[in-house]
N, C-alpha and C. Protein backbone atom coordinates (compact mmCIF):
# COMPACT_ATOMS: atom_id res chain seq x y z
N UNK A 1 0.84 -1.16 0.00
CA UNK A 1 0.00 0.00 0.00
C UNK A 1 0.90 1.23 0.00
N UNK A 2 1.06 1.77 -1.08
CA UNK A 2 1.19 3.27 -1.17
C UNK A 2 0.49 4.40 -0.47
N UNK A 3 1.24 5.56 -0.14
CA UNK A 3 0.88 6.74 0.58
C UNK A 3 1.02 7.48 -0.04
N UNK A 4 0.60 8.75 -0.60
CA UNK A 4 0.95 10.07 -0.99
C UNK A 4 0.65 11.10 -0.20
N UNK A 5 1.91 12.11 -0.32
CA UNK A 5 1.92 12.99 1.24
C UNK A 5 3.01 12.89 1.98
N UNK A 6 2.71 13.20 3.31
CA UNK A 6 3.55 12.98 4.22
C UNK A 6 3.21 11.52 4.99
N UNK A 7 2.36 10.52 4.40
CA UNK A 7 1.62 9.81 5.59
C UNK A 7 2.25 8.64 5.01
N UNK A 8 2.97 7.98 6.02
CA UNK A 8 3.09 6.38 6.37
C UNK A 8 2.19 6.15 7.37
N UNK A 9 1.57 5.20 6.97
CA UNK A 9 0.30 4.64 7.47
C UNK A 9 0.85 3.55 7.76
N UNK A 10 1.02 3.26 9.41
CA UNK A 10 1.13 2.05 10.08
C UNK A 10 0.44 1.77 11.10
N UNK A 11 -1.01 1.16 10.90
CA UNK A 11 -2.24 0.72 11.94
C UNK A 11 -1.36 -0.34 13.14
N UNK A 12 -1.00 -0.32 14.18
CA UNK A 12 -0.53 -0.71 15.40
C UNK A 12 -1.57 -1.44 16.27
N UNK A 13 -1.67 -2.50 16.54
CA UNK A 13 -2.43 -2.80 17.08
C UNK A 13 -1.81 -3.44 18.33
N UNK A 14 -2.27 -2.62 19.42
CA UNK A 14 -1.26 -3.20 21.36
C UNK A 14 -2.59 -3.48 21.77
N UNK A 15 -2.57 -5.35 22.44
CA UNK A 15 -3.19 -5.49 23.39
C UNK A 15 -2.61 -5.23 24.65
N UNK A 16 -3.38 -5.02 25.72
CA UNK A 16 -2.98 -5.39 27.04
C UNK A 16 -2.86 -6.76 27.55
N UNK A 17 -2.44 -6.69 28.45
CA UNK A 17 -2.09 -8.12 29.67
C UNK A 17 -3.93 -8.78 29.50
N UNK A 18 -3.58 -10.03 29.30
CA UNK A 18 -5.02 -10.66 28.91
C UNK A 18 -4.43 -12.06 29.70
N UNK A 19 -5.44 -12.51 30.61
CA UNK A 19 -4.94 -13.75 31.21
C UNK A 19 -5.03 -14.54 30.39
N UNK A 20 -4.18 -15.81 30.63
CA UNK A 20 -3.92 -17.53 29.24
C UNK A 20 -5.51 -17.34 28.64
N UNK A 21 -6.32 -17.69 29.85
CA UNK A 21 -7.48 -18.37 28.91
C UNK A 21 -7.96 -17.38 27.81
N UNK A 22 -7.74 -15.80 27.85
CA UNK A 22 -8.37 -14.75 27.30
C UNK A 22 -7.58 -14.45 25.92
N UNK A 23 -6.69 -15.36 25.79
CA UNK A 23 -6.10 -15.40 24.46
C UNK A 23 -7.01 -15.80 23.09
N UNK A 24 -6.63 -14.92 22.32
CA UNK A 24 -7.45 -15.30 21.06
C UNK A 24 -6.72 -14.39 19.77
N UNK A 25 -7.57 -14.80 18.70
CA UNK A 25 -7.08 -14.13 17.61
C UNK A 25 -7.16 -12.77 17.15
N UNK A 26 -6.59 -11.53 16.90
CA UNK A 26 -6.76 -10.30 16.71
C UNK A 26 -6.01 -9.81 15.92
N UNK A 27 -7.16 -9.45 14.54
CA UNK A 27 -6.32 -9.22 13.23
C UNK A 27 -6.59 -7.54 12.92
N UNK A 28 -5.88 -6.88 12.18
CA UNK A 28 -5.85 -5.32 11.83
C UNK A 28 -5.46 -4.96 10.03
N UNK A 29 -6.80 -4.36 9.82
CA UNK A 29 -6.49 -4.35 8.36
C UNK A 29 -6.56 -2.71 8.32
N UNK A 30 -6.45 -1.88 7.13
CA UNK A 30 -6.79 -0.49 6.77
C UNK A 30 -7.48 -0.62 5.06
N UNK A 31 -8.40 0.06 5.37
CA UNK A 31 -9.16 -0.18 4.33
C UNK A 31 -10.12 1.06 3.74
N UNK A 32 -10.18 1.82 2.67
CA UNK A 32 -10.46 2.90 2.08
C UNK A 32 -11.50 3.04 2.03
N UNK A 33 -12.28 4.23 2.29
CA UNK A 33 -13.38 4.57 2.58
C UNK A 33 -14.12 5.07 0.38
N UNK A 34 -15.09 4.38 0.01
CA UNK A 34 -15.09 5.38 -1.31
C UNK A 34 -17.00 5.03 -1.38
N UNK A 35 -17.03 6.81 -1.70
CA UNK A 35 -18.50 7.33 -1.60
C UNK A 35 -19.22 6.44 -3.20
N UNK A 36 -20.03 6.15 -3.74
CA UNK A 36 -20.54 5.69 -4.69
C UNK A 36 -22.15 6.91 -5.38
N UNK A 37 -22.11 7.63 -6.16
CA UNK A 37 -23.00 8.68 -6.82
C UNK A 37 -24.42 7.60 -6.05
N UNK A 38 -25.82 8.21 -5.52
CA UNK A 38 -26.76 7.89 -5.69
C UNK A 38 -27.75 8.82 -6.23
N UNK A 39 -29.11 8.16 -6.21
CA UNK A 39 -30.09 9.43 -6.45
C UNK A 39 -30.15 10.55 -6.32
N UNK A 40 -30.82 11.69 -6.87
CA UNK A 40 -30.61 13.06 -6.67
C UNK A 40 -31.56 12.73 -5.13
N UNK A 41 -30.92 13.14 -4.17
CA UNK A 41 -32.09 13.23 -2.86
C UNK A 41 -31.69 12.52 -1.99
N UNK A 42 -30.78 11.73 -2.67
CA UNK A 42 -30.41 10.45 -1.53
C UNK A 42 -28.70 10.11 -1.26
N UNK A 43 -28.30 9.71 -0.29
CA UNK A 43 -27.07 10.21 0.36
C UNK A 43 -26.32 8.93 -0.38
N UNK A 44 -25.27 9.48 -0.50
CA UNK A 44 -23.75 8.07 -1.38
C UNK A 44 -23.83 7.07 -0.65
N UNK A 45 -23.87 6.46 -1.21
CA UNK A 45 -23.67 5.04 -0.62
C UNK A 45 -22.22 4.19 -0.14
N UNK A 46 -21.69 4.16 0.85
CA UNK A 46 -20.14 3.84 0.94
C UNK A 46 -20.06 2.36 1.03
N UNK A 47 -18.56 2.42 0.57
CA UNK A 47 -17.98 0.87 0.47
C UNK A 47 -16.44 1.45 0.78
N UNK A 48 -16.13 0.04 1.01
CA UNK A 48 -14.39 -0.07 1.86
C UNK A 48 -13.36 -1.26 1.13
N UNK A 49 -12.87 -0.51 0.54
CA UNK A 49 -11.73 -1.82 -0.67
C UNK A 49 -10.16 -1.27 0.28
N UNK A 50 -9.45 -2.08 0.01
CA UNK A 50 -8.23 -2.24 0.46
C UNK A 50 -7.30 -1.09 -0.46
N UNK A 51 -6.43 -0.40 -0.32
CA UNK A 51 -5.81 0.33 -1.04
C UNK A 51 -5.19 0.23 -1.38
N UNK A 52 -4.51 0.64 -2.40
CA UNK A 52 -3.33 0.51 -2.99
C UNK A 52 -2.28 1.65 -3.11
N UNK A 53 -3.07 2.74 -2.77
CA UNK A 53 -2.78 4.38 -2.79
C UNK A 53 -3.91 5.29 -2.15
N UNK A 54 -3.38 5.94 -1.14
CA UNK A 54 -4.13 7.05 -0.84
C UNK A 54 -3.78 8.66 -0.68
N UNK A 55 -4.57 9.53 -0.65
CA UNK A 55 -4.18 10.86 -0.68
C UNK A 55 -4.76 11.82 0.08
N UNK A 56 -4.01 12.81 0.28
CA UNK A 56 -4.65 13.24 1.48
C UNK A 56 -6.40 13.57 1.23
N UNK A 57 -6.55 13.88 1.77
CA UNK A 57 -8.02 14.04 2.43
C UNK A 57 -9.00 12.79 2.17
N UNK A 58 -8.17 11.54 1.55
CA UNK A 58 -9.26 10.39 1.79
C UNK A 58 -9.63 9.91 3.27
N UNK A 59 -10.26 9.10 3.62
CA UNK A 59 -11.24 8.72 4.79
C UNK A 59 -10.76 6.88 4.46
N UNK A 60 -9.92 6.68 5.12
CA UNK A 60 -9.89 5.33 6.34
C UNK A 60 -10.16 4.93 6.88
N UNK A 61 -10.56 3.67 6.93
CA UNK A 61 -10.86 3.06 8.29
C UNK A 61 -9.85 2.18 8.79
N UNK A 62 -9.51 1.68 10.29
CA UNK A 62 -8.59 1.09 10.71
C UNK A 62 -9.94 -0.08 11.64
N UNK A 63 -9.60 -1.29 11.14
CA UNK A 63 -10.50 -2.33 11.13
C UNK A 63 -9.79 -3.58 12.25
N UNK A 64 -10.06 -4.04 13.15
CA UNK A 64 -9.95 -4.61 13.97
C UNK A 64 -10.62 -5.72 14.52
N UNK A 65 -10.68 -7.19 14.33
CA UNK A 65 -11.85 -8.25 14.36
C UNK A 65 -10.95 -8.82 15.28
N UNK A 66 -12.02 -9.28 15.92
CA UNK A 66 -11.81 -10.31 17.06
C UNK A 66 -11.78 -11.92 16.40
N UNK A 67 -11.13 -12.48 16.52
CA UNK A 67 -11.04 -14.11 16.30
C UNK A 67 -12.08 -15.11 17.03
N UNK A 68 -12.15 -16.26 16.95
CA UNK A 68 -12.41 -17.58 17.49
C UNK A 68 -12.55 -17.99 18.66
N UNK A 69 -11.64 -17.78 19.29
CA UNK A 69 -11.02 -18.28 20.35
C UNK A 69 -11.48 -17.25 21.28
N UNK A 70 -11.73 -17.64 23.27
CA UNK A 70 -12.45 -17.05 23.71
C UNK A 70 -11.60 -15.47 24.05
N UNK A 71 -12.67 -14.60 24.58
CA UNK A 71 -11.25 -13.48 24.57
C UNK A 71 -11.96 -12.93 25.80
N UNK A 72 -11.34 -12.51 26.72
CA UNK A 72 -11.98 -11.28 28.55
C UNK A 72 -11.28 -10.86 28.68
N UNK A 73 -11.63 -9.16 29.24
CA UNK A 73 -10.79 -8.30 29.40
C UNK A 73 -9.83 -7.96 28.21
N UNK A 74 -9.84 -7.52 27.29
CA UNK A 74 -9.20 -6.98 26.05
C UNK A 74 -9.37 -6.08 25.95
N UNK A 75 -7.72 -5.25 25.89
CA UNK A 75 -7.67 -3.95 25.19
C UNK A 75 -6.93 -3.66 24.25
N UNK A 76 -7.41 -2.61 23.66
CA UNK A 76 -7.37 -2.84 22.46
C UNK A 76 -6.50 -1.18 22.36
N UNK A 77 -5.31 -0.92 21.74
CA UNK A 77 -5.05 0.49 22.29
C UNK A 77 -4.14 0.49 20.69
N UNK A 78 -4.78 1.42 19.73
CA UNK A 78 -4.11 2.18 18.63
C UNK A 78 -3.69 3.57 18.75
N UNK A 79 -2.64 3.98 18.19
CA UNK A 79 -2.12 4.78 17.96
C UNK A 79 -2.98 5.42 17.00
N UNK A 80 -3.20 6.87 16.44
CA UNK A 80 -3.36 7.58 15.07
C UNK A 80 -2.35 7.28 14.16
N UNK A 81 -2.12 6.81 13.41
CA UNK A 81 -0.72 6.34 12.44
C UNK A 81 -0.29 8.08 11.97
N UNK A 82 1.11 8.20 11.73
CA UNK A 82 1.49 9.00 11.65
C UNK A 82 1.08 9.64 9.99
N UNK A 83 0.46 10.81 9.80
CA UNK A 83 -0.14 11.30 8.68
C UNK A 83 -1.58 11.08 8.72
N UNK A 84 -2.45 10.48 9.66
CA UNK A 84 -3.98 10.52 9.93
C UNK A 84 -4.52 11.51 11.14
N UNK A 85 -5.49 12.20 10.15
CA UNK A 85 -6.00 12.68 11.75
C UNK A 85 -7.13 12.00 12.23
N UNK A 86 -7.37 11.43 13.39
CA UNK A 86 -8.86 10.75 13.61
C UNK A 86 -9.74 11.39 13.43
N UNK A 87 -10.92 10.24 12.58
CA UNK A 87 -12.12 10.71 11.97
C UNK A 87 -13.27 10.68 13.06
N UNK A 88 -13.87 9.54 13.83
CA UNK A 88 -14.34 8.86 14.26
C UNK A 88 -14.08 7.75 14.22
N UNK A 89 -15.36 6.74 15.43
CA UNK A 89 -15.61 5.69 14.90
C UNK A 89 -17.06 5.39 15.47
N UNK A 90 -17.53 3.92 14.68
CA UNK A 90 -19.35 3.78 15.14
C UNK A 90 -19.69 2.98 15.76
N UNK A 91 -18.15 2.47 17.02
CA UNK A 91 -18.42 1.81 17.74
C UNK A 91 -17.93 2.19 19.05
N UNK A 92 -19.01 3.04 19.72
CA UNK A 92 -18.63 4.01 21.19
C UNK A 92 -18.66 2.90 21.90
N UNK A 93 -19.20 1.75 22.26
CA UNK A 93 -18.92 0.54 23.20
C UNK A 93 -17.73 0.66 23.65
N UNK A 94 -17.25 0.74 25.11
CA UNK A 94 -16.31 0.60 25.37
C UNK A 94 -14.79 1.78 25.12
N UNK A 95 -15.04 2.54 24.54
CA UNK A 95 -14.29 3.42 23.45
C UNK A 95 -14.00 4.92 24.24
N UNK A 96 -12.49 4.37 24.32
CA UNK A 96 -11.87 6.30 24.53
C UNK A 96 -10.91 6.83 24.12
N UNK A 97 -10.64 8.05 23.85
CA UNK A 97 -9.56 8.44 23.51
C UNK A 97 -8.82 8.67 24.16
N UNK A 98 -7.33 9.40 23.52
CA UNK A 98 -5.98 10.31 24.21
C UNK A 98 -5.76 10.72 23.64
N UNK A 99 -5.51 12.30 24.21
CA UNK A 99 -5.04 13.97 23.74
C UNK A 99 -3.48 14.16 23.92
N UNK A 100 -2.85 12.88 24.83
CA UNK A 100 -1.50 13.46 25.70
C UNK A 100 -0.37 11.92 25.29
N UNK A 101 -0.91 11.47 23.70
CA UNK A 101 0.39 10.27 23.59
C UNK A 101 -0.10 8.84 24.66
N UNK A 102 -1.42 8.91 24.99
CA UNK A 102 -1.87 7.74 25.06
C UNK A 102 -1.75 7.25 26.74
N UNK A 103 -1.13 8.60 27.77
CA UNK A 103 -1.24 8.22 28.87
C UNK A 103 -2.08 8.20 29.69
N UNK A 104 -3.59 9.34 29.45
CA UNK A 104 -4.93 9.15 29.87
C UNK A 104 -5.53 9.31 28.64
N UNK A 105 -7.22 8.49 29.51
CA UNK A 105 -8.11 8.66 28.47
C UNK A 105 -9.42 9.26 28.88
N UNK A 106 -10.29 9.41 27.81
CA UNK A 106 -11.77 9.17 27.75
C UNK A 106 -12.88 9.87 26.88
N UNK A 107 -13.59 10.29 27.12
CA UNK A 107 -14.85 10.45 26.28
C UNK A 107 -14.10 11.91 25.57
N UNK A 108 -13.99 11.98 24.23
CA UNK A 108 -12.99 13.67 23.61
C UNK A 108 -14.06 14.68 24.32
N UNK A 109 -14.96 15.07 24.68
CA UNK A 109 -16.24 16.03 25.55
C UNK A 109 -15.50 16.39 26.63
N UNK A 110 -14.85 15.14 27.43
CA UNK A 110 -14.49 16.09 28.68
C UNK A 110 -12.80 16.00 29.07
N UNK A 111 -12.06 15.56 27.62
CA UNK A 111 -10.49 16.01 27.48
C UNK A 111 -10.10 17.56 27.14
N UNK A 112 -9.29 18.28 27.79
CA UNK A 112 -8.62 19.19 27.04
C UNK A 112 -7.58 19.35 26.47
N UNK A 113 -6.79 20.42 25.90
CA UNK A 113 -5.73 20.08 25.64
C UNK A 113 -4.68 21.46 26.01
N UNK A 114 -3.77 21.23 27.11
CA UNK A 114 -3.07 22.71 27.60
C UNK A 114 -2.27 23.39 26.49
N UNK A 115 -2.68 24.79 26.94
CA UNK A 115 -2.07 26.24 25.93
C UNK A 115 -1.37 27.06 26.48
N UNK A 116 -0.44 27.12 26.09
CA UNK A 116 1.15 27.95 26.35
C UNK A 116 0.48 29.00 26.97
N UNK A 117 0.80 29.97 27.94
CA UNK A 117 0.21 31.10 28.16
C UNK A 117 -1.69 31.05 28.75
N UNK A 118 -1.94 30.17 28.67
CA UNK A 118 -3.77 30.40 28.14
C UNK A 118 -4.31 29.28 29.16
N UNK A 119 -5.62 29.05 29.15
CA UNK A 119 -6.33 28.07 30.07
C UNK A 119 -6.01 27.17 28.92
N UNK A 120 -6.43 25.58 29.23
CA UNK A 120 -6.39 24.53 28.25
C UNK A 120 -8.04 24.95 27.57
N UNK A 121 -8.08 24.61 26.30
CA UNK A 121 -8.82 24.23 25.75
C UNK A 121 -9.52 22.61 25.30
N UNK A 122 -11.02 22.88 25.22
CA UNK A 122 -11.61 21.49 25.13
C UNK A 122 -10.79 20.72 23.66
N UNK A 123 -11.05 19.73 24.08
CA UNK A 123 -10.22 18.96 22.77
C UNK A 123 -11.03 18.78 21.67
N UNK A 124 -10.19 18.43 20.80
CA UNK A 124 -11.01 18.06 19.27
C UNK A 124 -10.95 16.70 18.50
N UNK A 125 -11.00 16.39 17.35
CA UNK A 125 -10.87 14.84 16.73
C UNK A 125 -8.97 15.56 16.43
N UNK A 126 -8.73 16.61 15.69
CA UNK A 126 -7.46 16.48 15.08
C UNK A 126 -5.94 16.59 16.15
N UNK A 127 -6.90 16.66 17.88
CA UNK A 127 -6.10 16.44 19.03
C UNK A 127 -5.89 15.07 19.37
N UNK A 128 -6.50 13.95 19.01
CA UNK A 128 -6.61 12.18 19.26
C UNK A 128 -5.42 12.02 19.32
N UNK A 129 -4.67 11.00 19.56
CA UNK A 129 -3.28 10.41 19.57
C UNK A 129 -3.26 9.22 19.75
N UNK A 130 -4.39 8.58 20.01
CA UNK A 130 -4.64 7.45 20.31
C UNK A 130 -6.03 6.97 20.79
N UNK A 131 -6.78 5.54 20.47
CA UNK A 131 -8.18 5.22 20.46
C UNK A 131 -8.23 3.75 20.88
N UNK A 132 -9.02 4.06 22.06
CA UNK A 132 -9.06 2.69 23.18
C UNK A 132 -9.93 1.74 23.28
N UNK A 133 -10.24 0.72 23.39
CA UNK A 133 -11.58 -0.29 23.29
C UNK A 133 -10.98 -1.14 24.52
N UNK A 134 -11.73 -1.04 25.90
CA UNK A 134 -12.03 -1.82 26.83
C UNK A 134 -13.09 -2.55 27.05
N UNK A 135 -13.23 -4.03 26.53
CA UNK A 135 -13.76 -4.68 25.95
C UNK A 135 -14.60 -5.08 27.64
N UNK A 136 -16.23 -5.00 27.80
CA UNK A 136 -16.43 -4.75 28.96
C UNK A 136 -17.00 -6.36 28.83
N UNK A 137 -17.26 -6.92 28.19
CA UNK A 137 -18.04 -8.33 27.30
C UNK A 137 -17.09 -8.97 27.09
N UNK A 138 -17.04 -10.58 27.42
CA UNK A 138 -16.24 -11.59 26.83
C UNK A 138 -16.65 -11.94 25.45
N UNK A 139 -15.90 -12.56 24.43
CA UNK A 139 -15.75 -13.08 23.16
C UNK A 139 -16.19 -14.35 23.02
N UNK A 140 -16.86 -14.73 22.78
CA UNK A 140 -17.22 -16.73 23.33
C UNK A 140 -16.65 -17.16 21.98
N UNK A 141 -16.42 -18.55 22.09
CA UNK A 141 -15.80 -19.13 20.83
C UNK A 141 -17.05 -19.13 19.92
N UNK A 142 -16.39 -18.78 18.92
CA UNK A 142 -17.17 -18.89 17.74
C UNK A 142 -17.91 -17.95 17.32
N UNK A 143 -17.65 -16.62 17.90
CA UNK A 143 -18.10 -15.31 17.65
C UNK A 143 -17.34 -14.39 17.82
N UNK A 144 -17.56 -13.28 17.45
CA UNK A 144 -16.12 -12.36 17.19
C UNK A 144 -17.07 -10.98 17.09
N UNK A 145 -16.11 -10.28 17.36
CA UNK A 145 -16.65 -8.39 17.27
C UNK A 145 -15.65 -7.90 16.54
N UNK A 146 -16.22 -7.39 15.93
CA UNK A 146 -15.47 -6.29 15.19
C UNK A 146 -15.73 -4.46 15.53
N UNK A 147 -14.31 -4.03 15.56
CA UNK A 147 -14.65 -2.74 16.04
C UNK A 147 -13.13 -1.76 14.65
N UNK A 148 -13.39 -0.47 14.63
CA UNK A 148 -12.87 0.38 13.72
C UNK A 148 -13.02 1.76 14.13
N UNK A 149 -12.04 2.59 13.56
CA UNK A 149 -11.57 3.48 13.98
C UNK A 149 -11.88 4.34 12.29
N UNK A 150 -12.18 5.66 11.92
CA UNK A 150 -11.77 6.10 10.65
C UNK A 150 -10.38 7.82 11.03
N UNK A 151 -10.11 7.76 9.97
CA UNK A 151 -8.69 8.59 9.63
C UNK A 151 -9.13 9.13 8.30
N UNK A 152 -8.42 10.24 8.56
CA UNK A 152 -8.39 11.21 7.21
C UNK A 152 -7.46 11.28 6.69
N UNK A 153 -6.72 11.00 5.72
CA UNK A 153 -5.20 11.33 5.51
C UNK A 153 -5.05 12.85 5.12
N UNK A 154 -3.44 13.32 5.85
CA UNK A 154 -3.32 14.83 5.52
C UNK A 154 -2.97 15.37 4.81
């Protein structure tokens, strides 16, 4: 996968400490967001193909499936890859961010972010640094969750 820009795109995927039995499979793909023309009146229809090249201001998603095997207590802790700014994602379950390189988190509403001289200001999506999934639900065999993150490239 090609980048154009400044962006190497490397989706990171760190679990945490997961006891033996909570071991399971956890795969990470990136995959391109592309709008499709619909009706006059009616909103594009999206689909997600694998890339081969992207440019800035396309829309990413960073895709994350749970495996097979049973999984408790999983976290799930990405980085923003360097050249994305976080978009969202449409799975708030469990889900927080970091403004400060990933050492606290939580809901971007009640993070700020400190200003030289100034009070801190509330945070934003292009302040993220990192996006958390504390998986509050076990994984039973033979079912899997999938959760995703989207990025804008710059």
């Amino acid at each position: 996968m090609r980048f154009c820009g400044p962006a190497l795109l490397a989706a990171a995927l760190l679990l945490g400490p997961q006891p033996a039995a909570a071991q399971g499979t956890l795969t990470s793909k990136v995959e391109l967001e592309k709008l499709t023309s619909a009706s006059p009146g009616q909103p594009a229809a999206k689909s997600y193909t694998s890339p081969d090249v992207v440019v800035p201001g396309d829309r990413v998603r960073i895709f994350t499936n749970g495996g097979a095997a049973p999984a408790a207590d999983v976290k799930i802790v990405n980085p923003i890859p360097e050249g994305l700014v976080f978009d969202g994602t449409s799975d708030l379950k469990d889900f927080t961010v970091s403004v400060d390189g990933g050492k606290t988190f939580g809901a971007i509403e009640m993070l700020t972010v400190p200003v030289a001289g100034a009070a801190a200001r509330p945070a934003n999506l292009v302040d993220v640094t990192h996006v958390r999934w504390l998986w509050s639900t076990p994984i039973h065999v033979g079912t899997s969750r999938a959760v995703a993150f989207f990025g804008k490239v710059k």
